[in-house]
C-alpha atoms as a PDB file:
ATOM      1  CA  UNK A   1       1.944   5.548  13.911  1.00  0.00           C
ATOM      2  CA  UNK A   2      -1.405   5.237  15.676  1.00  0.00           C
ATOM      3  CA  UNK A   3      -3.463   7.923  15.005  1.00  0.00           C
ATOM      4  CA  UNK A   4      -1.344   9.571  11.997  1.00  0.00           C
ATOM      5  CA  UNK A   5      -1.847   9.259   8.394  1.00  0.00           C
ATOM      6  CA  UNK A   6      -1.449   6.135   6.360  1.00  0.00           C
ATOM      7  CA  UNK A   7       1.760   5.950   4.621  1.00  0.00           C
ATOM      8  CA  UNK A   8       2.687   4.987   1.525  1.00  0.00           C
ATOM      9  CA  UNK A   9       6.281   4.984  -0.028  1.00  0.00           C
ATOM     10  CA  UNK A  10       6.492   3.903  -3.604  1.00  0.00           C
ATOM     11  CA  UNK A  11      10.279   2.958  -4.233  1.00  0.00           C
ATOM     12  CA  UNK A  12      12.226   1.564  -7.272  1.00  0.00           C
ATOM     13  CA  UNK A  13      16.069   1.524  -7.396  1.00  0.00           C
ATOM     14  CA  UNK A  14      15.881   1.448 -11.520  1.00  0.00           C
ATOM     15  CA  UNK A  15      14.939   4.953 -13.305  1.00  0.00           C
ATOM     16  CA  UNK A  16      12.771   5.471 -15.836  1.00  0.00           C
ATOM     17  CA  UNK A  17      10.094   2.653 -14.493  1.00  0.00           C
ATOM     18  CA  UNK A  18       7.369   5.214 -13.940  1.00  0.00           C
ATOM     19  CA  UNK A  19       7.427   5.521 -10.517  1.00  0.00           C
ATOM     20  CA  UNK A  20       6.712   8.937 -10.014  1.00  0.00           C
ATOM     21  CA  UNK A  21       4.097   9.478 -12.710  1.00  0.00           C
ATOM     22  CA  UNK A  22       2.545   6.482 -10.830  1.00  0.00           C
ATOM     23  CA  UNK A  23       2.793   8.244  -7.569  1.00  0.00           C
ATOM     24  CA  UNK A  24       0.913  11.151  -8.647  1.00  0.00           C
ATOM     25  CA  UNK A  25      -1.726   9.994 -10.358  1.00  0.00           C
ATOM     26  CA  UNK A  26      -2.604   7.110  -7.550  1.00  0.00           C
ATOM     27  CA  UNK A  27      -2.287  10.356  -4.992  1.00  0.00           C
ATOM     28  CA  UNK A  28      -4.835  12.422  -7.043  1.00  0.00           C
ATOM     29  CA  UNK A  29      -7.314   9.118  -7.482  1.00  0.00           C
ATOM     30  CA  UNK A  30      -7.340   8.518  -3.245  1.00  0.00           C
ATOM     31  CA  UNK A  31      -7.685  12.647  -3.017  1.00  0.00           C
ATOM     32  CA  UNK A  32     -10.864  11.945  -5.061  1.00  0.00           C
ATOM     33  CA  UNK A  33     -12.440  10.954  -1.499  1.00  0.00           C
ATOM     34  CA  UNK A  34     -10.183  11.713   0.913  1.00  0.00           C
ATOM     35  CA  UNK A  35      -7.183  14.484   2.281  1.00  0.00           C
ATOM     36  CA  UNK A  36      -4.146  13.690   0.520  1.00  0.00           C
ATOM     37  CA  UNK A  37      -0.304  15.005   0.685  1.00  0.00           C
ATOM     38  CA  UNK A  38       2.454  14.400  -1.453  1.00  0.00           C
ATOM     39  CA  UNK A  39       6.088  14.578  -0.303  1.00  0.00           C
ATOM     40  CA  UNK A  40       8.700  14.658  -3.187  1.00  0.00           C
ATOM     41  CA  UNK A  41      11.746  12.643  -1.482  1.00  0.00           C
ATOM     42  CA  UNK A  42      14.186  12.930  -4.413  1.00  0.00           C
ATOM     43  CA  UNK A  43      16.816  15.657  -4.759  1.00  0.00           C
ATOM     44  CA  UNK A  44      16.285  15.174  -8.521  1.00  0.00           C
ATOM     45  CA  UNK A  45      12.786  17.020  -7.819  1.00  0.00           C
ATOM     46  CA  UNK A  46      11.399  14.725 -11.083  1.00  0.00           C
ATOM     47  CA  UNK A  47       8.025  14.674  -8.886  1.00  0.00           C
ATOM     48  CA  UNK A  48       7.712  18.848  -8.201  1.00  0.00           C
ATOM     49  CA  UNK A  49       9.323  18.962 -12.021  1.00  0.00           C
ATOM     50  CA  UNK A  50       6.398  16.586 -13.503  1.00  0.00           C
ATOM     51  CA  UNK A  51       3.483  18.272 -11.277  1.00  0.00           C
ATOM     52  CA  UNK A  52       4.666  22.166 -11.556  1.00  0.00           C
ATOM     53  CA  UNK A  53       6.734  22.630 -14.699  1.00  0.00           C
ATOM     54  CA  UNK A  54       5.260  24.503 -17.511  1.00  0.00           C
ATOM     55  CA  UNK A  55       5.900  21.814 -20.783  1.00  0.00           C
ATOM     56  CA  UNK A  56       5.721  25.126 -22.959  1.00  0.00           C
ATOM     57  CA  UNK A  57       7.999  27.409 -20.918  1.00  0.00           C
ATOM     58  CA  UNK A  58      10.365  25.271 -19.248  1.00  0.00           C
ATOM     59  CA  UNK A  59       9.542  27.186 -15.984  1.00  0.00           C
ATOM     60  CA  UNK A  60       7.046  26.862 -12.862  1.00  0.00           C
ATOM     61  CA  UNK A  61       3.758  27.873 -13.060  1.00  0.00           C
ATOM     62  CA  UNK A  62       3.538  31.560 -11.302  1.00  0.00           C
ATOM     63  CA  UNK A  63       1.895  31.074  -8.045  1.00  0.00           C
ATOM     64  CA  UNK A  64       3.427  28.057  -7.437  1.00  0.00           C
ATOM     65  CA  UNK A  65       6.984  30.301  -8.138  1.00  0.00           C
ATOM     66  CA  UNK A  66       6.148  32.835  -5.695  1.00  0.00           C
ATOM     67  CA  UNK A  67       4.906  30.057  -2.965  1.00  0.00           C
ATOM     68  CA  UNK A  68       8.163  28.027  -3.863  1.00  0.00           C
ATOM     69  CA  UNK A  69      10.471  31.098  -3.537  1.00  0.00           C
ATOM     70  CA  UNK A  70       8.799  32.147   0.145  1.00  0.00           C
ATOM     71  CA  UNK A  71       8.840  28.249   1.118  1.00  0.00           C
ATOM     72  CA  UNK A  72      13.092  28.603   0.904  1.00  0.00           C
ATOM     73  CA  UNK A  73      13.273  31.801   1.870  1.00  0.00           C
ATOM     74  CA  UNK A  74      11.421  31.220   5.469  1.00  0.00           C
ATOM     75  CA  UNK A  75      13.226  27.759   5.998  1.00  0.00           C
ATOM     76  CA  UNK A  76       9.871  25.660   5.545  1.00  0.00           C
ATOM     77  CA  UNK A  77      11.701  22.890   3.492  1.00  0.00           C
ATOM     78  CA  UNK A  78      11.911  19.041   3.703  1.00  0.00           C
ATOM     79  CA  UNK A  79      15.554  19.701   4.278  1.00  0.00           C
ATOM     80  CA  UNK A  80      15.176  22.539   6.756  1.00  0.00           C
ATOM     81  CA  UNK A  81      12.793  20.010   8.587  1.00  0.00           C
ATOM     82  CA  UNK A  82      15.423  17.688   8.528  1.00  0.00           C
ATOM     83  CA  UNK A  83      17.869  19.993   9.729  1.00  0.00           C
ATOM     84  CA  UNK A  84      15.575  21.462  12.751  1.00  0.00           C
ATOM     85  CA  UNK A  85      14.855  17.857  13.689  1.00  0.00           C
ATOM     86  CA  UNK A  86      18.271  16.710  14.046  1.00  0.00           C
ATOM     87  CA  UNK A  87      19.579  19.757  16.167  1.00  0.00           C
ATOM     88  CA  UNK A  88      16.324  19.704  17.927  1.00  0.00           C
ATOM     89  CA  UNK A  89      17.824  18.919  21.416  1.00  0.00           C
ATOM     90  CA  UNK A  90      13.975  18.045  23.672  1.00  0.00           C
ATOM     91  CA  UNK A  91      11.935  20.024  21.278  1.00  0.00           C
ATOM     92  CA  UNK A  92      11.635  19.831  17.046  1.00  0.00           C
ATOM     93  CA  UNK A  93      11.283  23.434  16.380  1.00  0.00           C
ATOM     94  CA  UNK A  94       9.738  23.422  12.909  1.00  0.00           C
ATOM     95  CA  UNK A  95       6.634  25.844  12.634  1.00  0.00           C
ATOM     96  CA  UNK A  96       3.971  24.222  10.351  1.00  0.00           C
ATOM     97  CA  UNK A  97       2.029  27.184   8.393  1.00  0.00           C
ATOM     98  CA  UNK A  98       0.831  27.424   4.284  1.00  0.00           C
ATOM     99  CA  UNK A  99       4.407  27.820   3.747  1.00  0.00           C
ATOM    100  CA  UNK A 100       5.317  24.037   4.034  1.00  0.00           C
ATOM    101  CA  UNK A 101       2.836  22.376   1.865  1.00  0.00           C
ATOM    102  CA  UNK A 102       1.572  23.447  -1.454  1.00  0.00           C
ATOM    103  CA  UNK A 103      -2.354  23.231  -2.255  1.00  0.00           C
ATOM    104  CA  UNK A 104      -2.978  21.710  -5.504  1.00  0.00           C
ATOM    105  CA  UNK A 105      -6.629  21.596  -4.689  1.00  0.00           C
ATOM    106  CA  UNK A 106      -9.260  20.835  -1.927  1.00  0.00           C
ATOM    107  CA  UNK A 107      -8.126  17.939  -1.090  1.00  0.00           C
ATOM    108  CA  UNK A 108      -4.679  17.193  -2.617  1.00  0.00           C
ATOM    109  CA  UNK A 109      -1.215  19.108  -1.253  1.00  0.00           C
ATOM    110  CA  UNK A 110       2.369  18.783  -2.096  1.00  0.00           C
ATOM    111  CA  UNK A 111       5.818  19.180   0.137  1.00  0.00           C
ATOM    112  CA  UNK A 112       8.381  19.609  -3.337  1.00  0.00           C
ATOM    113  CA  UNK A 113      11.861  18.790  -2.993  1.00  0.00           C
ATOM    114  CA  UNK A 114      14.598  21.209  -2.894  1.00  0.00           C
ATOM    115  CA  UNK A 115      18.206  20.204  -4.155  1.00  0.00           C
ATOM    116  CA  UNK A 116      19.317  20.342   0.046  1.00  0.00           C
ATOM    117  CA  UNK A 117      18.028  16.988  -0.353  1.00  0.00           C
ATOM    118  CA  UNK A 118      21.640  15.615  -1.965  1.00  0.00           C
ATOM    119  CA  UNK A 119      23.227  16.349   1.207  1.00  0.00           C
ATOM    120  CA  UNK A 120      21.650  13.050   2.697  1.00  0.00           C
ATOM    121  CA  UNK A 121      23.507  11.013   0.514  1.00  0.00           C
ATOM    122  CA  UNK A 122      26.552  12.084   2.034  1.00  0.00           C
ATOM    123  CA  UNK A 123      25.520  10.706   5.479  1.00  0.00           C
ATOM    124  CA  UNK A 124      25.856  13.951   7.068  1.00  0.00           C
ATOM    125  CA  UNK A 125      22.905  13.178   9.417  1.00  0.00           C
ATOM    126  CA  UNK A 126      23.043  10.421  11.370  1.00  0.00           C
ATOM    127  CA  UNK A 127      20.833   7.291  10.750  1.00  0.00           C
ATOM    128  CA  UNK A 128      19.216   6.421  14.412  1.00  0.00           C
ATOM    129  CA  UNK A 129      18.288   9.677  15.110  1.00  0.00           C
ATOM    130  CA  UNK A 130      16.676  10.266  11.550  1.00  0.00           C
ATOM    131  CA  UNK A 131      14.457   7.000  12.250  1.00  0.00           C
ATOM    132  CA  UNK A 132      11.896   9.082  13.900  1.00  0.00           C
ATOM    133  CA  UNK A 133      11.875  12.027  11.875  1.00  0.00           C
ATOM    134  CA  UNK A 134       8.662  10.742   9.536  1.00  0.00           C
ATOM    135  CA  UNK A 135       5.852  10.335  12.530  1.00  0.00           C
ATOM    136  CA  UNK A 136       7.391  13.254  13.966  1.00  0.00           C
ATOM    137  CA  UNK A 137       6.681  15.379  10.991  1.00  0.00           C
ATOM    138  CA  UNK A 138       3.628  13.443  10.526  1.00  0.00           C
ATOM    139  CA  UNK A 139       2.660  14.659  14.123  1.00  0.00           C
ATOM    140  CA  UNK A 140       3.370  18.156  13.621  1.00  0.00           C
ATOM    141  CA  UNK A 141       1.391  18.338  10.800  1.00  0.00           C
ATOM    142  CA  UNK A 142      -1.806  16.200  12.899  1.00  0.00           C
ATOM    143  CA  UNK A 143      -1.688  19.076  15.387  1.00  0.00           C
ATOM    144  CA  UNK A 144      -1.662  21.758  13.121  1.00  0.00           C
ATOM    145  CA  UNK A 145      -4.943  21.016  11.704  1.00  0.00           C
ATOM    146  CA  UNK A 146      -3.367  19.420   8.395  1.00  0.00           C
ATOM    147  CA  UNK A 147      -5.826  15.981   8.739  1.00  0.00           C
ATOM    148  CA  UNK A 148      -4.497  14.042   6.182  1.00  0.00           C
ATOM    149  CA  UNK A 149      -5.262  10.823   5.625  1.00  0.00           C
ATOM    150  CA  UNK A 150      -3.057   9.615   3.409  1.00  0.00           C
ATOM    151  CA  UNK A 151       0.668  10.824   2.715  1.00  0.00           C
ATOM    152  CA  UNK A 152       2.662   9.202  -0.114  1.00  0.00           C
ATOM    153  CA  UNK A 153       6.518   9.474  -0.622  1.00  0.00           C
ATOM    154  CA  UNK A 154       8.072   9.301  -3.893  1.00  0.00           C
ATOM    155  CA  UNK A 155      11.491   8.272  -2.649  1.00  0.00           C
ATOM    156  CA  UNK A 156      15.100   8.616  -4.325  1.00  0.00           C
ATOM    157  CA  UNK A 157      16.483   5.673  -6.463  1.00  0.00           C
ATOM    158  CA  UNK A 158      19.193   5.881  -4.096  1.00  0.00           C
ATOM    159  CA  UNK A 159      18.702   4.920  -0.379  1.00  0.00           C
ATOM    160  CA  UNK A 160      19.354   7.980   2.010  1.00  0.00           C
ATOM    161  CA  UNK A 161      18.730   8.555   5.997  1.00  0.00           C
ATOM    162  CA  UNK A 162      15.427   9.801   5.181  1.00  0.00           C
ATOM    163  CA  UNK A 163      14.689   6.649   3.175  1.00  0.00           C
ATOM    164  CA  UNK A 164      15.406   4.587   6.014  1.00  0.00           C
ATOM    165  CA  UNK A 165      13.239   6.999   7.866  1.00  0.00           C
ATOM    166  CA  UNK A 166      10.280   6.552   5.489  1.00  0.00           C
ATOM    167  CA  UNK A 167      10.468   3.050   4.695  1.00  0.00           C
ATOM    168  CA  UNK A 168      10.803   2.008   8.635  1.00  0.00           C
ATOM    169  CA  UNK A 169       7.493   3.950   9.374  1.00  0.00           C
ATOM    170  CA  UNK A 170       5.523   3.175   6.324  1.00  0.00           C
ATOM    171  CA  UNK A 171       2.196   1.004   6.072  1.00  0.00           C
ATOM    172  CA  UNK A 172       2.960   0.094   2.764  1.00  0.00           C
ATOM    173  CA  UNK A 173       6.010   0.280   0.503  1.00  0.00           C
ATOM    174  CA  UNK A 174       4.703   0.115  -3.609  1.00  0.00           C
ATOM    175  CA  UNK A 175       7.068  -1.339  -6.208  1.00  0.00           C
ATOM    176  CA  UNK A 176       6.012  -0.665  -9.543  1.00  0.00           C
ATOM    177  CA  UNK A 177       7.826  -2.789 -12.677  1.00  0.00           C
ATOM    178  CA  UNK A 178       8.442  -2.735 -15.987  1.00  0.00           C
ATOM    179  CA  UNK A 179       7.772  -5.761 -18.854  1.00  0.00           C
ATOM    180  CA  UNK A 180      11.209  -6.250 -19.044  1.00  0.00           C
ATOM    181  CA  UNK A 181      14.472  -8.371 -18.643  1.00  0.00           C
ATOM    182  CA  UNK A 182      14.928  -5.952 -15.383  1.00  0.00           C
ATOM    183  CA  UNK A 183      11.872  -6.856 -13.483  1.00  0.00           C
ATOM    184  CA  UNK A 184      12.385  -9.395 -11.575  1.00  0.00           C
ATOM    185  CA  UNK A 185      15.657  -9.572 -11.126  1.00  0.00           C
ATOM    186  CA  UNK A 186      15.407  -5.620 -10.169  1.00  0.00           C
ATOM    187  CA  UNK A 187      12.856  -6.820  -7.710  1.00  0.00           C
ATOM    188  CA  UNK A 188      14.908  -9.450  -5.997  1.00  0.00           C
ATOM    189  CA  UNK A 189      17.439  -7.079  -5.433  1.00  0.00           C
ATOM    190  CA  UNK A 190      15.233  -4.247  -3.968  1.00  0.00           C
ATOM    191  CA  UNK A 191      13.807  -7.080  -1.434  1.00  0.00           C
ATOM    192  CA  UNK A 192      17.558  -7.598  -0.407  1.00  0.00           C
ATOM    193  CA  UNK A 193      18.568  -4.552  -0.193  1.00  0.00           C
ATOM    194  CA  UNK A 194      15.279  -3.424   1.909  1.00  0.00           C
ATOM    195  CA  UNK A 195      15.959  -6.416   4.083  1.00  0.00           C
ATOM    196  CA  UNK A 196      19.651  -5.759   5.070  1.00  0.00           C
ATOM    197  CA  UNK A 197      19.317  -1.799   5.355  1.00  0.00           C
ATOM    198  CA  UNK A 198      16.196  -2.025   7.458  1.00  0.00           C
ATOM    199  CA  UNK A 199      17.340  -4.307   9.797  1.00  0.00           C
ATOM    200  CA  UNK A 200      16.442  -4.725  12.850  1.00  0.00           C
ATOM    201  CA  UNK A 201      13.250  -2.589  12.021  1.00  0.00           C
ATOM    202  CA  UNK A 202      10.470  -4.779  10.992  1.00  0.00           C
ATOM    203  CA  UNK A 203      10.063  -5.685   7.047  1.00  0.00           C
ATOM    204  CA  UNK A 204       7.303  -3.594   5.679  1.00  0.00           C
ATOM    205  CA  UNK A 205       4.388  -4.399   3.559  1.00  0.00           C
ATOM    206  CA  UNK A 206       5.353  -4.753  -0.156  1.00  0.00           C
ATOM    207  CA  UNK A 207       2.455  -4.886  -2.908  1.00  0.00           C
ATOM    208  CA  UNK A 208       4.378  -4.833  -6.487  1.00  0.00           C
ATOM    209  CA  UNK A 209       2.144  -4.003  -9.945  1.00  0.00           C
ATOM    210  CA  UNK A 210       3.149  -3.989 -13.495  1.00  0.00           C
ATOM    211  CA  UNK A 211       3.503  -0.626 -14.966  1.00  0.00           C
ATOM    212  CA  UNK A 212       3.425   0.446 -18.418  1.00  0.00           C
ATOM    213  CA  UNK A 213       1.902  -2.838 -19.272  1.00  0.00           C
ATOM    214  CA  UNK A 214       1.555  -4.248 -22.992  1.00  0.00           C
ATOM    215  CA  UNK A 215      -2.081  -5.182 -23.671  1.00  0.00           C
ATOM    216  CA  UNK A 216      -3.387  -6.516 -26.793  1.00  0.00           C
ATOM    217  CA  UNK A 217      -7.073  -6.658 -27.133  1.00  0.00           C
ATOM    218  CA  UNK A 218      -7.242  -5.114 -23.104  1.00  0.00           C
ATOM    219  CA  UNK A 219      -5.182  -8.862 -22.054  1.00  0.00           C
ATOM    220  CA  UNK A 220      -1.453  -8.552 -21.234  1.00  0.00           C
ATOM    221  CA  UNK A 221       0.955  -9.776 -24.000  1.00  0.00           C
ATOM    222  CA  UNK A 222       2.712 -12.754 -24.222  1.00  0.00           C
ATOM    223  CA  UNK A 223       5.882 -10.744 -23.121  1.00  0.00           C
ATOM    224  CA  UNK A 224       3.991  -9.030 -20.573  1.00  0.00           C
ATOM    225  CA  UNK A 225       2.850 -11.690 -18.869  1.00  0.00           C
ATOM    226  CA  UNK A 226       5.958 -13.669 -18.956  1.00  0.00           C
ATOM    227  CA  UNK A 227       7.551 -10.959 -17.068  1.00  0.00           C
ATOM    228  CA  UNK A 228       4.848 -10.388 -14.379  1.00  0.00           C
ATOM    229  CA  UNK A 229       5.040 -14.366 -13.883  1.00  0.00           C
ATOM    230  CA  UNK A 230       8.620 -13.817 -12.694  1.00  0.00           C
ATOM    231  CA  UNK A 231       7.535 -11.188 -10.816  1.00  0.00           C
ATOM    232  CA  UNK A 232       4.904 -13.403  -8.950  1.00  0.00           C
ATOM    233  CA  UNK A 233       7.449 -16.574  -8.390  1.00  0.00           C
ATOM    234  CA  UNK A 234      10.066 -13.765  -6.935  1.00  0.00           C
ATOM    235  CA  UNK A 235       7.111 -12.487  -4.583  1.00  0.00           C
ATOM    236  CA  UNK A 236       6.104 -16.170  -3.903  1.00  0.00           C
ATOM    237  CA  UNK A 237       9.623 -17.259  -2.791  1.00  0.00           C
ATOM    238  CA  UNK A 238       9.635 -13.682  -0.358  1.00  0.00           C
ATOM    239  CA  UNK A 239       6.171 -15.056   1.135  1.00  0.00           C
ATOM    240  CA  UNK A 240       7.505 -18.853   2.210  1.00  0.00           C
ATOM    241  CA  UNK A 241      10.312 -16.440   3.721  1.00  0.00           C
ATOM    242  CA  UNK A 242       7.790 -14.654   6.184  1.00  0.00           C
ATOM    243  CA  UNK A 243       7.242 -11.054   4.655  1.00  0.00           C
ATOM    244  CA  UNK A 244       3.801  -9.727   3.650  1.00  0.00           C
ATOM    245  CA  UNK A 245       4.386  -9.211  -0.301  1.00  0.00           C
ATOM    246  CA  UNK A 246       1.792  -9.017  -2.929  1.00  0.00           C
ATOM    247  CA  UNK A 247       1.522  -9.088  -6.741  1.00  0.00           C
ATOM    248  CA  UNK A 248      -1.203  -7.165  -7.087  1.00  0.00           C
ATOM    249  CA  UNK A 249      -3.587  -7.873 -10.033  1.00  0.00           C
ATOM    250  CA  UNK A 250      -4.322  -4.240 -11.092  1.00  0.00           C
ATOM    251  CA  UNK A 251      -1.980  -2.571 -13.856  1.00  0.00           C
ATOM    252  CA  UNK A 252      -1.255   0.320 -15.387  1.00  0.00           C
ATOM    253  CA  UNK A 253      -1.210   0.272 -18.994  1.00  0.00           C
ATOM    254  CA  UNK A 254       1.503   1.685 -21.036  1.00  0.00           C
ATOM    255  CA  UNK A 255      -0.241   4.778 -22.977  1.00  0.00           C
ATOM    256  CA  UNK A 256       1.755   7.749 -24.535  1.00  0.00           C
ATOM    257  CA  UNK A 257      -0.684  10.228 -22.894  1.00  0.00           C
ATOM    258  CA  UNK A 258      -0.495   9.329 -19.005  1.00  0.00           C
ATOM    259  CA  UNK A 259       2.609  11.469 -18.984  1.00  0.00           C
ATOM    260  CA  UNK A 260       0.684  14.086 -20.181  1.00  0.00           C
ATOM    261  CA  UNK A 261      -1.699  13.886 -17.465  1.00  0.00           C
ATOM    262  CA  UNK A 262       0.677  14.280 -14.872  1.00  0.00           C
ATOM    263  CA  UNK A 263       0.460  18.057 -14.178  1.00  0.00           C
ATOM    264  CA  UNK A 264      -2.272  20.123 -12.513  1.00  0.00           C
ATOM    265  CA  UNK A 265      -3.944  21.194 -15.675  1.00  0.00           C
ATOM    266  CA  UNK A 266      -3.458  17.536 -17.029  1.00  0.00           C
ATOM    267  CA  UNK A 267      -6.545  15.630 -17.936  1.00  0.00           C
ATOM    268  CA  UNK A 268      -6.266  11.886 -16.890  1.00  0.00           C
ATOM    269  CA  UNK A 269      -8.508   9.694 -19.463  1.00  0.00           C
ATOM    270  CA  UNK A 270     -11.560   8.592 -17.725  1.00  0.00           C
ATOM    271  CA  UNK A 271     -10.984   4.866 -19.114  1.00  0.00           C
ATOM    272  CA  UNK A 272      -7.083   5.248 -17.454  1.00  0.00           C
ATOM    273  CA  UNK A 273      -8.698   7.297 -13.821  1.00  0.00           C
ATOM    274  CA  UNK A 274     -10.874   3.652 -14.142  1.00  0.00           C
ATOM    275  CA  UNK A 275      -7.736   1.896 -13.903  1.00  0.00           C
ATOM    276  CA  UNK A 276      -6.011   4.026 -11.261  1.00  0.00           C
ATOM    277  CA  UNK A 277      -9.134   3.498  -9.427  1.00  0.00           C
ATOM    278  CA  UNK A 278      -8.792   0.005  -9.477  1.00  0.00           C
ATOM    279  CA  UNK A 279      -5.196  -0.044  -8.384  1.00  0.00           C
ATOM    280  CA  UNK A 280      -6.125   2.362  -5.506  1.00  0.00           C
ATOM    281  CA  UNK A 281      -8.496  -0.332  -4.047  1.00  0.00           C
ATOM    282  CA  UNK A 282      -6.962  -2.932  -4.006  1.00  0.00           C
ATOM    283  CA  UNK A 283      -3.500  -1.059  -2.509  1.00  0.00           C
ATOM    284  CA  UNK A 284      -6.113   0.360   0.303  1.00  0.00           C
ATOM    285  CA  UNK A 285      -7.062  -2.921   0.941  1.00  0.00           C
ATOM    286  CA  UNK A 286      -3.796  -4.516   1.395  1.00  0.00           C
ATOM    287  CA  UNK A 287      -2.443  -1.914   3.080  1.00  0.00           C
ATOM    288  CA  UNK A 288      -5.073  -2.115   5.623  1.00  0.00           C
ATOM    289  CA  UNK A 289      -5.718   1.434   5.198  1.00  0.00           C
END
């Protein structure tokens, strides 16, 4: 990946953790400084839903419709990507124009997902050949002038060919958890299942952070922080194995109106853009990025 963005995939098998709320807002804090792009790996679309719905209408905003509508009509899709790369024969024919990625501002662009995206849980495409699609995407984008320098994946709960693709060419893969019964044991199993689908591709970087964190008086509560404990002996036990995981010591609070602050008119609290801040830096600096 030398010479291509840094890559970030935030994963968590469980719904409703917060993941891709998460994902957004940390992408808009690093596009505070630098180039940023967003792809929305999920055939649920919950990231393009969050970032483009109108709450009041129930529909897209309007020039993101009419961008949306010409990116399926000319075939400049995730999917379609997918598609050209796996018939590609000695060339991936997959022209890279405005029509692929969405500007959300200066510095901050989104590839939405399209429902195509449920074919690759049927294992229609086959799994080698898809390990390379990421940094060849990545590369195509490079040499057409689209210098990001960092590109985050909100992936599916489920794990798909283009999971495998992502999380084998990532620099960093970010768990977020919940204070609950879940945690822990929910991250044990992701570690598993990353380790046996992965294989024999090298385990990635892992840095796990409570989300939606109880505070009382700005400390975690005592149930908080009884959870995140079993979420640092679970990361412990994964470091005497040999992988490179990290409980990071930045949160994210749990405050009704982060949600709210999701979209492109959203307004995220300058007390909570502190936060995200701080969880940026310290994911930077573990990632090596």
């Amino acid at each position: 990946m030398n010479g291509l963005p840094s890559v970030i995939a935030t994963v968590n098998f469980k719904g409703g953790v917060g993941k891709t709320t998460v994902t957004w807002l940390l992408a808009r804090v690093a596009s505070e400084e630098e180039p940023v792009l967003v792809i929305d790996a999920d055939a649920q679309m919950s990231l393009t839903t969050a970032v483009e719905l109108a709450e009041e209408t129930g529909r897209f905003s309007e020039d993101f419709e009419r961008w949306f509508q010409t990116h399926r009509e000319t075939r400049r899709t995730l999917f379609d990507a997918i598609d050209r790369f796996t018939q590609k024969g000695e060339h991936f024919d997959f022209p890279i124009d405005r029509r692929v990625a969405f500007q959300i501002h200066e510095r901050l662009w989104l590839i939405p997902a399209t429902s195509d995206l449920y074919w690759l849980t049927l294992e229609v495409f086959d799994r080698n050949q898809m390990q390379s699609f990421v940094p060849a995407l990545l590369r195509k984008l490079t040499r057409a002038r689209m210098g990001f320098r960092y590109v985050f994946f909100d992936c599916p709960p489920s794990f798909t060919v283009l999971s495998f693709s992502i999380l084998t060419n990532c620099d960093l893969v970010l768990v977020p958890v919940n204070p609950d019964v879940f945690a822990a044991r929910g991250l044990d199993i992701l570690l598993e299942g990353l380790e046996l689908q992965l294989q024999p591709h090298p385990f990635p970087k892992v840095a796990v952070f409570m989300n939606r964190a109880r505070l009382y008086r700005e400390q975690f509560t005592h149930e908080t922080r009884y959870y995140w404990r079993q979420v640092q002996e679970i990361c412990a036990n994964w470091t005497r194995k040999g992988k490179s995981i990290r409980p990071l010591a930045a949160f994210v609070p749990e405050r009704a109106d982060i949600r709210k602050s999701i979209g492109r008119g959203g307004k995220v609290p300058e007390e909570f853009r502190q936060m995200l801040r701080q969880l940026w830096k310290e994911i930077r600096e573990f990632s090596g990025g």
